[in-house]
PDB file of N, CA and C in Angstrom:
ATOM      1  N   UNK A   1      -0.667  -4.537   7.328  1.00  0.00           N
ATOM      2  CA  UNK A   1      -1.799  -3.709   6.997  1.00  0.00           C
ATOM      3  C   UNK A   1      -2.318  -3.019   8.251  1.00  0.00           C
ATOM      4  N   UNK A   2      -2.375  -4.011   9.561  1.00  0.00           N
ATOM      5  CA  UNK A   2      -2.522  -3.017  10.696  1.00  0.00           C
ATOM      6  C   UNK A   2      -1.868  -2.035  11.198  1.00  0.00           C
ATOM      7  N   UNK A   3      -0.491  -2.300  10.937  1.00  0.00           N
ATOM      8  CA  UNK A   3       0.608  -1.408  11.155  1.00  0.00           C
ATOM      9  C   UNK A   3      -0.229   0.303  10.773  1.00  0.00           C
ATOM     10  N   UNK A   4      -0.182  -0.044   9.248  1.00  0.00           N
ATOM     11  CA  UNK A   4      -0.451   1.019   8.239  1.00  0.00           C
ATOM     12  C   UNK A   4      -1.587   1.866   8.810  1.00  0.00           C
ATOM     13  N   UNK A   5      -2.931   0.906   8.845  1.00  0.00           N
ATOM     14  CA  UNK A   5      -4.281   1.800   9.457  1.00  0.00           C
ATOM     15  C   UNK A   5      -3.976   2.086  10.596  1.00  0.00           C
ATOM     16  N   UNK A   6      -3.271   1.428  11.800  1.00  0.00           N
ATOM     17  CA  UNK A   6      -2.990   2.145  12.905  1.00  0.00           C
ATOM     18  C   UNK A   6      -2.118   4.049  12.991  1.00  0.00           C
ATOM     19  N   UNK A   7      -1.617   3.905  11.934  1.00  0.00           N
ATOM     20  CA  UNK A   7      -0.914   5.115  11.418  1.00  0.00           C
ATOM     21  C   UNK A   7      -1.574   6.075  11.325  1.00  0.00           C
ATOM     22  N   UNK A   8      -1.154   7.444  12.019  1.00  0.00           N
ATOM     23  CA  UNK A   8      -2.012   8.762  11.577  1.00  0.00           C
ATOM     24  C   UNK A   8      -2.433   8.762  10.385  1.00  0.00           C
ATOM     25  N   UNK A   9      -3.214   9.875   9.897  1.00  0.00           N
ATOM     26  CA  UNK A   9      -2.936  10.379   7.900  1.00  0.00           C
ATOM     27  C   UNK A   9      -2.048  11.181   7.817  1.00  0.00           C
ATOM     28  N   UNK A  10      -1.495  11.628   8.790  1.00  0.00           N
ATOM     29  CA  UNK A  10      -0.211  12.484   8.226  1.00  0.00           C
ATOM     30  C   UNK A  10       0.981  11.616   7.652  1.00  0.00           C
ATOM     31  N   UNK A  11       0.948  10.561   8.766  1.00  0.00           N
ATOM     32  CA  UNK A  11       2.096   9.668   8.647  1.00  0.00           C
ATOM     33  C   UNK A  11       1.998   8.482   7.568  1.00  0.00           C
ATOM     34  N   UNK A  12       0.410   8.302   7.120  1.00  0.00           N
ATOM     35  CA  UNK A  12       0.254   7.392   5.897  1.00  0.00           C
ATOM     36  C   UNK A  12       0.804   7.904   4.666  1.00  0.00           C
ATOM     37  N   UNK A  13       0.622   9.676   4.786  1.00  0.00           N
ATOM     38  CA  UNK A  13       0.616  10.531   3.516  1.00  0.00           C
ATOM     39  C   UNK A  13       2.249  10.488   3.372  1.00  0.00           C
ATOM     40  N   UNK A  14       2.851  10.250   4.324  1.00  0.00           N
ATOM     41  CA  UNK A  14       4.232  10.888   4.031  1.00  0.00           C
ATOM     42  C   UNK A  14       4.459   9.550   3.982  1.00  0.00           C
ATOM     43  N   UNK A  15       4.508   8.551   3.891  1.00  0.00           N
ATOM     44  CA  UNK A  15       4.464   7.211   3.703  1.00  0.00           C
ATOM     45  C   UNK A  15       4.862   6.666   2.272  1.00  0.00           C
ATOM     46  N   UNK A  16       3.407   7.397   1.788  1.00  0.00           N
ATOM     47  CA  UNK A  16       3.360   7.520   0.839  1.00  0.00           C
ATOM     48  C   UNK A  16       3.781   8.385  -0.159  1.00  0.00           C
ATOM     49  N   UNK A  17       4.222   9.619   0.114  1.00  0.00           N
ATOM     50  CA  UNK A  17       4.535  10.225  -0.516  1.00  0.00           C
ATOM     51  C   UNK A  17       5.991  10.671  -1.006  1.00  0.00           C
ATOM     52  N   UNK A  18       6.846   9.703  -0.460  1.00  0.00           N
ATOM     53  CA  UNK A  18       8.783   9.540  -0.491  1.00  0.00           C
ATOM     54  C   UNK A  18       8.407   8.120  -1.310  1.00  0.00           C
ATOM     55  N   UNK A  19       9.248   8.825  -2.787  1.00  0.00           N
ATOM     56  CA  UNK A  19       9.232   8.048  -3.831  1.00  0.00           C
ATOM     57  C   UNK A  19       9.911   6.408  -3.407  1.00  0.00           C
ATOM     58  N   UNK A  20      11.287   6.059  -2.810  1.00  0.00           N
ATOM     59  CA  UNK A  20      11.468   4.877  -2.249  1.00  0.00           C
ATOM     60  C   UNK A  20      10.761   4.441  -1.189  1.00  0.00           C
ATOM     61  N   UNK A  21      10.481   5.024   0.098  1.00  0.00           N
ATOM     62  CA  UNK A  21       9.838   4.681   1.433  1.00  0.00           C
ATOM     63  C   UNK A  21       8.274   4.091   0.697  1.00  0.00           C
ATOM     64  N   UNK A  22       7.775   4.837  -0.754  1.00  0.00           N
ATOM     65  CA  UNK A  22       6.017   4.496  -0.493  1.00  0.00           C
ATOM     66  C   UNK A  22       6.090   3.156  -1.073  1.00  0.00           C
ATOM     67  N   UNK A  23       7.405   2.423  -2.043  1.00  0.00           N
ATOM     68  CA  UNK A  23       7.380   1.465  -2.738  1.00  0.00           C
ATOM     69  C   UNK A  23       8.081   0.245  -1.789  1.00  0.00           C
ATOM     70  N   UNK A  24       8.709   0.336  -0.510  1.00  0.00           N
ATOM     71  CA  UNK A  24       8.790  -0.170  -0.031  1.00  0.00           C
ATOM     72  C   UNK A  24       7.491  -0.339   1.133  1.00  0.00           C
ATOM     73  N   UNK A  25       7.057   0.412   1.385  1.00  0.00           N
ATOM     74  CA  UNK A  25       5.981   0.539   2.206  1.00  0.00           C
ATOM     75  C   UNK A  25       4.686  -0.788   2.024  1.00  0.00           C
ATOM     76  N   UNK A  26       4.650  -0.322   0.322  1.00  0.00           N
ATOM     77  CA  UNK A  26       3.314  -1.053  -0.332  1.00  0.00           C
ATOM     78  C   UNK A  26       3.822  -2.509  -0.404  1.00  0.00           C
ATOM     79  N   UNK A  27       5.292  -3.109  -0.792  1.00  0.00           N
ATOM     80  CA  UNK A  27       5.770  -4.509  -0.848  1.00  0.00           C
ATOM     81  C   UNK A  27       5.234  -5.263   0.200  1.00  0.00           C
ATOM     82  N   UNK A  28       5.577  -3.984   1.449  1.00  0.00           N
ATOM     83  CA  UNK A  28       5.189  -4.902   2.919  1.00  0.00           C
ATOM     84  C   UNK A  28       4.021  -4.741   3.475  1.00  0.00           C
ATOM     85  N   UNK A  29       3.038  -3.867   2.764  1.00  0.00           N
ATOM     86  CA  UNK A  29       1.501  -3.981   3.339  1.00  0.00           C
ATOM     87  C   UNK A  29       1.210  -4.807   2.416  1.00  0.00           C
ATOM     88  N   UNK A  30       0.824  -4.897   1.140  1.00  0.00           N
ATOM     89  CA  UNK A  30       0.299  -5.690   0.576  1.00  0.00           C
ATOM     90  C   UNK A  30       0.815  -7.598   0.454  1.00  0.00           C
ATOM     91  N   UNK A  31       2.049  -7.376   1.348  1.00  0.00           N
ATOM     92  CA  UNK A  31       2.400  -8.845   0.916  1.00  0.00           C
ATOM     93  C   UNK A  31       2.321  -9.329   2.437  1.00  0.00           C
ATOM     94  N   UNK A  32       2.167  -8.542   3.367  1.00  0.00           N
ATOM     95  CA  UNK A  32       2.154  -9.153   4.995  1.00  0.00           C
ATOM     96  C   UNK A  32      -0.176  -9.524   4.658  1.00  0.00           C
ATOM     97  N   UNK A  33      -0.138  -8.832   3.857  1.00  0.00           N
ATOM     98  CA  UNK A  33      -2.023  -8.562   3.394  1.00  0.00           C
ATOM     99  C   UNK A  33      -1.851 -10.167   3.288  1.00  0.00           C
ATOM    100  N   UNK A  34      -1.238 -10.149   1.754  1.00  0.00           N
ATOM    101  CA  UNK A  34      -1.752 -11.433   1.542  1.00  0.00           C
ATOM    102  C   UNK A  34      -1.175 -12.865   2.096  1.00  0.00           C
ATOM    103  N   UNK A  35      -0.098 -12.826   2.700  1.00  0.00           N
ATOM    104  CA  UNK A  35       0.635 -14.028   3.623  1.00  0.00           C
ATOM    105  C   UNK A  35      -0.349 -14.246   4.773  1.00  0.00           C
ATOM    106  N   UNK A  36      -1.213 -13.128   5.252  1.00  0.00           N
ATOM    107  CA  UNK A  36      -2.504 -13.262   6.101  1.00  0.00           C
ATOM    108  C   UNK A  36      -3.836 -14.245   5.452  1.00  0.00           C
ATOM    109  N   UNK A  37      -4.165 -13.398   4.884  1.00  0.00           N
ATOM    110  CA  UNK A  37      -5.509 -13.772   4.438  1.00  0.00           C
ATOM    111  C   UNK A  37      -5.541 -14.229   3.126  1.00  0.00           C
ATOM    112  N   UNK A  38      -4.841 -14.403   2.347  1.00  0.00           N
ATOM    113  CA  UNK A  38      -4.551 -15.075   1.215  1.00  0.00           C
ATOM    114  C   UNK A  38      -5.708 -14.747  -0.235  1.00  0.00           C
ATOM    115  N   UNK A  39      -5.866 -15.301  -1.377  1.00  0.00           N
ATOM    116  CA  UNK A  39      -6.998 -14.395  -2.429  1.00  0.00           C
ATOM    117  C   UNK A  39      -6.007 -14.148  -3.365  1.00  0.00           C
ATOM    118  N   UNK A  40      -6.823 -14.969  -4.464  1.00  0.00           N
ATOM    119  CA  UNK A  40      -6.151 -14.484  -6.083  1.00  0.00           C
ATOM    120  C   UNK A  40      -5.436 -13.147  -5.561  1.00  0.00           C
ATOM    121  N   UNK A  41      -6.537 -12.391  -5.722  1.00  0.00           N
ATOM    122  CA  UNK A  41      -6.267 -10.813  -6.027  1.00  0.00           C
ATOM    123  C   UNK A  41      -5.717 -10.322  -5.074  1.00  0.00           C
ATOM    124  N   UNK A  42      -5.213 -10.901  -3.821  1.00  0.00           N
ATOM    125  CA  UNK A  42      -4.521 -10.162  -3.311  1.00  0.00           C
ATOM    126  C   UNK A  42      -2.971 -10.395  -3.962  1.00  0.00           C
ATOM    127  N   UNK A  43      -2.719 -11.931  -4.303  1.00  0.00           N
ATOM    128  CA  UNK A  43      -1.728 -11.974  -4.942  1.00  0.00           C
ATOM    129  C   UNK A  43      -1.296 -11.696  -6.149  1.00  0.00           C
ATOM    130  N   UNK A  44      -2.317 -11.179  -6.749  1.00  0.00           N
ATOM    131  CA  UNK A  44      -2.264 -10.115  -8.244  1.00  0.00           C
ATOM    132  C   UNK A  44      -1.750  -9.376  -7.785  1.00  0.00           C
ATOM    133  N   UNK A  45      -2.453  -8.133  -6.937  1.00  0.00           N
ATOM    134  CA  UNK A  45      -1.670  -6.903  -6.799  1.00  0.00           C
ATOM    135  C   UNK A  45      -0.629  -6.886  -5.547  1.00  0.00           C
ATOM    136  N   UNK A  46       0.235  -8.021  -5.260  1.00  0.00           N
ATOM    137  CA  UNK A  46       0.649  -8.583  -4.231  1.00  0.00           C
ATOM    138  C   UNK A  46       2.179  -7.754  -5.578  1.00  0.00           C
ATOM    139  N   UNK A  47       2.139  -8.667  -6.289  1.00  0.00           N
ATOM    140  CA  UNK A  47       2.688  -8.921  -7.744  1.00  0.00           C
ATOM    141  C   UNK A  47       2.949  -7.986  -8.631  1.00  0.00           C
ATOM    142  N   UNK A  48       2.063  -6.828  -8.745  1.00  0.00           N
ATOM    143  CA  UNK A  48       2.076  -5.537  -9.509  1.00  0.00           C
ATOM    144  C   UNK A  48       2.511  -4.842  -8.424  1.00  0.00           C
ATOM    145  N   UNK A  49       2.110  -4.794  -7.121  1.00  0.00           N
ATOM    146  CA  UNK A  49       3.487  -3.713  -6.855  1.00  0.00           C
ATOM    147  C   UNK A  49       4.409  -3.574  -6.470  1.00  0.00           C
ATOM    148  N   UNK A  50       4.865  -5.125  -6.292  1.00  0.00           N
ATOM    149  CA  UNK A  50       6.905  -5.636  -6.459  1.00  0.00           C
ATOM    150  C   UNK A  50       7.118  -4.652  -7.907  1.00  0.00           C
ATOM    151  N   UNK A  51       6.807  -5.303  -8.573  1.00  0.00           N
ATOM    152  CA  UNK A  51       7.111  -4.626 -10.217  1.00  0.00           C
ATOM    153  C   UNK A  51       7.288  -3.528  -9.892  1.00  0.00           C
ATOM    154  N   UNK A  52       5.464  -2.721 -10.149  1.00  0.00           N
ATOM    155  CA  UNK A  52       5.491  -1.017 -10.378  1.00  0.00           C
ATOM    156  C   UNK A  52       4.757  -0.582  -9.323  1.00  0.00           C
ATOM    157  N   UNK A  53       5.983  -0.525  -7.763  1.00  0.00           N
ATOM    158  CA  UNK A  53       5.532  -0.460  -6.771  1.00  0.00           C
ATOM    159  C   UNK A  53       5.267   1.343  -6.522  1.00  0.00           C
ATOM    160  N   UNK A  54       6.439   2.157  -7.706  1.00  0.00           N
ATOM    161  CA  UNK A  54       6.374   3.567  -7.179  1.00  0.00           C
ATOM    162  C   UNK A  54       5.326   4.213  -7.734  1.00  0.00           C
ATOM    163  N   UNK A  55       4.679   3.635  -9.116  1.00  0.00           N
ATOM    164  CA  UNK A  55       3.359   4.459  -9.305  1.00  0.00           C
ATOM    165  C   UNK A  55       2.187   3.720  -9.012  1.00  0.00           C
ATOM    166  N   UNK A  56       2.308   2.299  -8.373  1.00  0.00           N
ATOM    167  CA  UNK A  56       0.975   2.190  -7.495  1.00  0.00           C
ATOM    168  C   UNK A  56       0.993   3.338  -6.108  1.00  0.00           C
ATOM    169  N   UNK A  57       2.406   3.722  -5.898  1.00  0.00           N
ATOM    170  CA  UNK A  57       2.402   4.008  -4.915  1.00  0.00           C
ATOM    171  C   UNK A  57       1.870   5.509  -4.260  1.00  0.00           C
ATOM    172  N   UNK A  58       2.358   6.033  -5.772  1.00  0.00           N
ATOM    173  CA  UNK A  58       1.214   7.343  -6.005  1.00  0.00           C
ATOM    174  C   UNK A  58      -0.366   7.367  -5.976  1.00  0.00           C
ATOM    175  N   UNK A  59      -0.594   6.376  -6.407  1.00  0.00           N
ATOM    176  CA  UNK A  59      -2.092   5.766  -6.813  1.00  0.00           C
ATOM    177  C   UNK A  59      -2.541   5.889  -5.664  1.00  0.00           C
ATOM    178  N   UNK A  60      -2.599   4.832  -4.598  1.00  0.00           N
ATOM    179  CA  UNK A  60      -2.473   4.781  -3.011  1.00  0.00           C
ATOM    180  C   UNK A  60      -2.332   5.846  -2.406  1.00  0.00           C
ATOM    181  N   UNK A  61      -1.231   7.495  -3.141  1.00  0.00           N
ATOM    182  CA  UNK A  61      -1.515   8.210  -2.160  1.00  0.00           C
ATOM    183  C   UNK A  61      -2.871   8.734  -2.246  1.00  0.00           C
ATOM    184  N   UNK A  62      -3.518   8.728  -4.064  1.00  0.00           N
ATOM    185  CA  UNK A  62      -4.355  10.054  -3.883  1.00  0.00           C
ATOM    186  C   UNK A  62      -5.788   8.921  -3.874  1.00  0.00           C
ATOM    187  N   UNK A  63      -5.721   8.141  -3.690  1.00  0.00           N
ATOM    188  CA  UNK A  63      -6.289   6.700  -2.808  1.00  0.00           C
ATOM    189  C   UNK A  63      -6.610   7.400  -1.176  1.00  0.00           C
ATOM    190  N   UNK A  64      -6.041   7.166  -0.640  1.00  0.00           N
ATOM    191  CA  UNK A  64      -5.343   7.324   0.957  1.00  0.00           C
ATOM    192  C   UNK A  64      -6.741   8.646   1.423  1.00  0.00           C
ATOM    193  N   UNK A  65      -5.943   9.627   0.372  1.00  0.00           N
ATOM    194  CA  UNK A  65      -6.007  11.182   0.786  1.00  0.00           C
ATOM    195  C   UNK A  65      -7.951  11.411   0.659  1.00  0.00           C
ATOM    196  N   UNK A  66      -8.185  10.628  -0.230  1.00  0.00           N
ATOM    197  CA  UNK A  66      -9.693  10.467  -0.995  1.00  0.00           C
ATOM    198  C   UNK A  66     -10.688   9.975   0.278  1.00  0.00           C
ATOM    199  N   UNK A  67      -9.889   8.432   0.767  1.00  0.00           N
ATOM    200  CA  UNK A  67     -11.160   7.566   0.809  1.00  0.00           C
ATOM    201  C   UNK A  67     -10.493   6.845   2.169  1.00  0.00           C
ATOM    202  N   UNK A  68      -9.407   7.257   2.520  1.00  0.00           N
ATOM    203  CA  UNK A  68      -8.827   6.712   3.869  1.00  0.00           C
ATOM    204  C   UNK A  68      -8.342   5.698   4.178  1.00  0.00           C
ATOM    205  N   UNK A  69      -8.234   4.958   3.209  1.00  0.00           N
ATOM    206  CA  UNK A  69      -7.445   3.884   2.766  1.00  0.00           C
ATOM    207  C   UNK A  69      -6.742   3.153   1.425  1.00  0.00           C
ATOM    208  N   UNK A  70      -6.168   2.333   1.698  1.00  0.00           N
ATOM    209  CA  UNK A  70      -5.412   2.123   0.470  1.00  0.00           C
ATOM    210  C   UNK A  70      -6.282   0.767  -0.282  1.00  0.00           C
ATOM    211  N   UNK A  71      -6.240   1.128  -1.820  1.00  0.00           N
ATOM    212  CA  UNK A  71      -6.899   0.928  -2.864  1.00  0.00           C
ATOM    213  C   UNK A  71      -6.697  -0.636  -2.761  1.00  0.00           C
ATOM    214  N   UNK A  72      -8.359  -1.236  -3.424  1.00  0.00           N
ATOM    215  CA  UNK A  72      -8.130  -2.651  -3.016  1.00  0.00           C
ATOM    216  C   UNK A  72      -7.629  -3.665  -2.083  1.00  0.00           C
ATOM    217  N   UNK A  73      -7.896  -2.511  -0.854  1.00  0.00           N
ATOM    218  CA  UNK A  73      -7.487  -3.490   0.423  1.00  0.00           C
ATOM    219  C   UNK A  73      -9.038  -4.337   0.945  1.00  0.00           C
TER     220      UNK A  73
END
């Protein structure tokens, strides 16, 4: 997750925005998230976006682009 916020917004957006790169992206922010700091809910959506990592992953971009970070962090 530090990785990620350390990241420009150009480089979050394009991150996010390459249909494989954003679903691999989100596996490893959200699951390095919760192997950290641990929380039901982080391991809910730890969980939903292994599954349906490419349209959380959209979600997250227009997330990102909005509010400067990614949703439910």
């Amino acid at each position: 997750m530090t990785w990620f916020n350390k990241q420009s917004r150009l480089v979050q957006i394009i991150l996010l925005l390459i249909p494989g790169v954003n679903w691999i992206t989100e596996i490893l922010v959200r699951w390095s998230t919760y192997l950290k700091k641990g929380g039901t809910v982080r391991l809910i959506i730890s969980i939903i976006v292994t599954i349906f990592g490419l349209v959380f992953g959209w979600i997250d971009l227009v997330w990102v682009l909005l509010f400067k970070k990614l949703l439910l962090q």
